[in-house]
Protein backbone atom coordinates (compact mmCIF):
# COMPACT_ATOMS: atom_id res chain seq x y z
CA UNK A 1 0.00 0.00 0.00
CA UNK A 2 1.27 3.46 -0.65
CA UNK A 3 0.33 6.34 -0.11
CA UNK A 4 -0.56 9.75 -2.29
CA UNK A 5 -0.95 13.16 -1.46
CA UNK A 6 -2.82 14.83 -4.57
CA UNK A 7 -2.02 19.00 -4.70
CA UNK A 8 -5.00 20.47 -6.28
CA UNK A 9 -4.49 24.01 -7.12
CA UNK A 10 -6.49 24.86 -10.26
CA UNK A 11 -10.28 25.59 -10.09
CA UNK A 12 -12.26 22.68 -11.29
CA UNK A 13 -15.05 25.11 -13.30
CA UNK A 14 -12.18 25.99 -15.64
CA UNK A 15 -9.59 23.85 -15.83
CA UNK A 16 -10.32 21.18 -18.56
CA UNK A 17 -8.24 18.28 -16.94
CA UNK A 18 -9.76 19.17 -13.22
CA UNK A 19 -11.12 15.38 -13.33
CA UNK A 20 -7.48 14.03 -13.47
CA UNK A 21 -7.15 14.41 -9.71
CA UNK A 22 -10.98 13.11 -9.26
CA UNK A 23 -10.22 9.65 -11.67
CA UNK A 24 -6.45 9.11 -10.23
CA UNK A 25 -7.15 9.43 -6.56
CA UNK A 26 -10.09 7.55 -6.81
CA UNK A 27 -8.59 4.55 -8.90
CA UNK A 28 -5.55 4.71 -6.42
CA UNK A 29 -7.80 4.22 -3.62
CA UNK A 30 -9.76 1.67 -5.11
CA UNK A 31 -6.83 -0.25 -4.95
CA UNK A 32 -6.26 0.23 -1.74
CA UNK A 33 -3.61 2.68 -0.99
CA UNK A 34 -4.09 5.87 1.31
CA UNK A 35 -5.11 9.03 -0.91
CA UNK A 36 -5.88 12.77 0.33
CA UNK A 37 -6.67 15.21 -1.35
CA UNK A 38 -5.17 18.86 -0.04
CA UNK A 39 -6.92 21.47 -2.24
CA UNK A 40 -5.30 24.88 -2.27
CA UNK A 41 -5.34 28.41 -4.15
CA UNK A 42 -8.12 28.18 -6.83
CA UNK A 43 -8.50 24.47 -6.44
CA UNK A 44 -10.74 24.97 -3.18
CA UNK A 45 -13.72 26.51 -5.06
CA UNK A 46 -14.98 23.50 -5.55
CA UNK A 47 -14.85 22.34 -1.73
CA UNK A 48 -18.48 24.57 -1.51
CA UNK A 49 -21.17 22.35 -0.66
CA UNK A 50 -23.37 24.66 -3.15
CA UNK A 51 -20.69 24.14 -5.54
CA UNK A 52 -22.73 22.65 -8.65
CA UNK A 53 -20.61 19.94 -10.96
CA UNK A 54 -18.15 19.51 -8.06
CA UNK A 55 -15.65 16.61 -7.71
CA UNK A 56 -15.53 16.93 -4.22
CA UNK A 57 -18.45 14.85 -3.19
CA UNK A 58 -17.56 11.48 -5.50
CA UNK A 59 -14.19 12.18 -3.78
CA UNK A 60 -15.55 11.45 -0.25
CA UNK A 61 -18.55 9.06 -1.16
CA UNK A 62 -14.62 7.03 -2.62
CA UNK A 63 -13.03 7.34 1.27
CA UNK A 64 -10.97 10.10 0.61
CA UNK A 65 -9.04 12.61 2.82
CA UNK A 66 -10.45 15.84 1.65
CA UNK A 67 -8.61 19.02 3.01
CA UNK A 68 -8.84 22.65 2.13
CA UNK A 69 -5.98 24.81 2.67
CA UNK A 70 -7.86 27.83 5.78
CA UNK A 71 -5.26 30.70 3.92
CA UNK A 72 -6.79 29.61 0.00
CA UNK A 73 -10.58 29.60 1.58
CA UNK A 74 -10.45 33.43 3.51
CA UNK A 75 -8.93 34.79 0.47
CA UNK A 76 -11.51 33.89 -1.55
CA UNK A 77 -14.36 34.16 1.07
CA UNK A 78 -15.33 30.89 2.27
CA UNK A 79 -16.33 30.15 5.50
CA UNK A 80 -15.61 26.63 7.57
CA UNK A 81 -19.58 26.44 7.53
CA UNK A 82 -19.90 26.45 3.84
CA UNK A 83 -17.66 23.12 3.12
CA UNK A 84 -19.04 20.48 1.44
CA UNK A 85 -19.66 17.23 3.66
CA UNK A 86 -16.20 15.27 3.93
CA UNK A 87 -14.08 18.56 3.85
CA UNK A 88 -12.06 19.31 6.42
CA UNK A 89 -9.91 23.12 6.84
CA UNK A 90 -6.29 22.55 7.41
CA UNK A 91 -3.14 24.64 7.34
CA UNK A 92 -0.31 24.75 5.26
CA UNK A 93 1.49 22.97 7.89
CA UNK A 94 -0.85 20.31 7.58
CA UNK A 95 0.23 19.54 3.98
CA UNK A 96 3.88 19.95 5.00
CA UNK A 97 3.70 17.16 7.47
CA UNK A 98 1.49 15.24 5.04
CA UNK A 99 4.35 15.65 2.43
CA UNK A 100 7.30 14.74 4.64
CA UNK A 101 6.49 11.39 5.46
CA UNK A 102 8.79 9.00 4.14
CA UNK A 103 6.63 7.01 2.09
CA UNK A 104 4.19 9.64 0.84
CA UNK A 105 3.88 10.33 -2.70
CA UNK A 106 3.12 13.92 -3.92
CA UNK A 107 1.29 15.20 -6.75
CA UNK A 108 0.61 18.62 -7.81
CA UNK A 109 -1.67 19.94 -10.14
């Protein structure tokens, strides 16, 4: 079992390949390895619960860590209370120690 760290920075309304993170992390944990997701910068526009055509909610219905980076959701307005079920706020520390592990595998996008 491994385990993956996906980086999603890009907002999934625009992006064209935004379901590259959705498909990969969800075939990865399908096979059993340990997947989160840490979305950050534009990428956490889609972590709104009202957020229509969202990825987010397959993502947790599949077992997956969701986390939103707090700094990525004030800047752009969201509150804690507006999260989509499954999402949880973190810091950037959070994905640091995420990261660092020894056996984690990282993936930006």
């Amino acid at each position: 079992m491994s385990t993956y760290v996906f980086i999603e920075s890009r907002d999934p309304f625009e992006s064209a390949d935004s379901r590259f993170v959705a498909d990969t992390a969800t075939a990865l944990k399908q096979q059993g390895d340990s997947v989160t997701v840490f979305l950050v910068q534009n990428g956490v526009l889609g972590a709104r619960a009202r957020a229509r055509g969202s990825h987010i909610t397959a993502l947790a219905d599949a077992g997956i860590e969701l986390l939103a980076d707090d700094f990525s959701l004030r800047e752009r307005g969201i509150a804690r209370g507006e999260l989509a079920s499954g999402v949880k706020e973190a810091t950037i520390g959070s994905l640091v120690d995420l990261i660092a592990r020894e056996d984690a595998k990282a993936i930006w996008h």
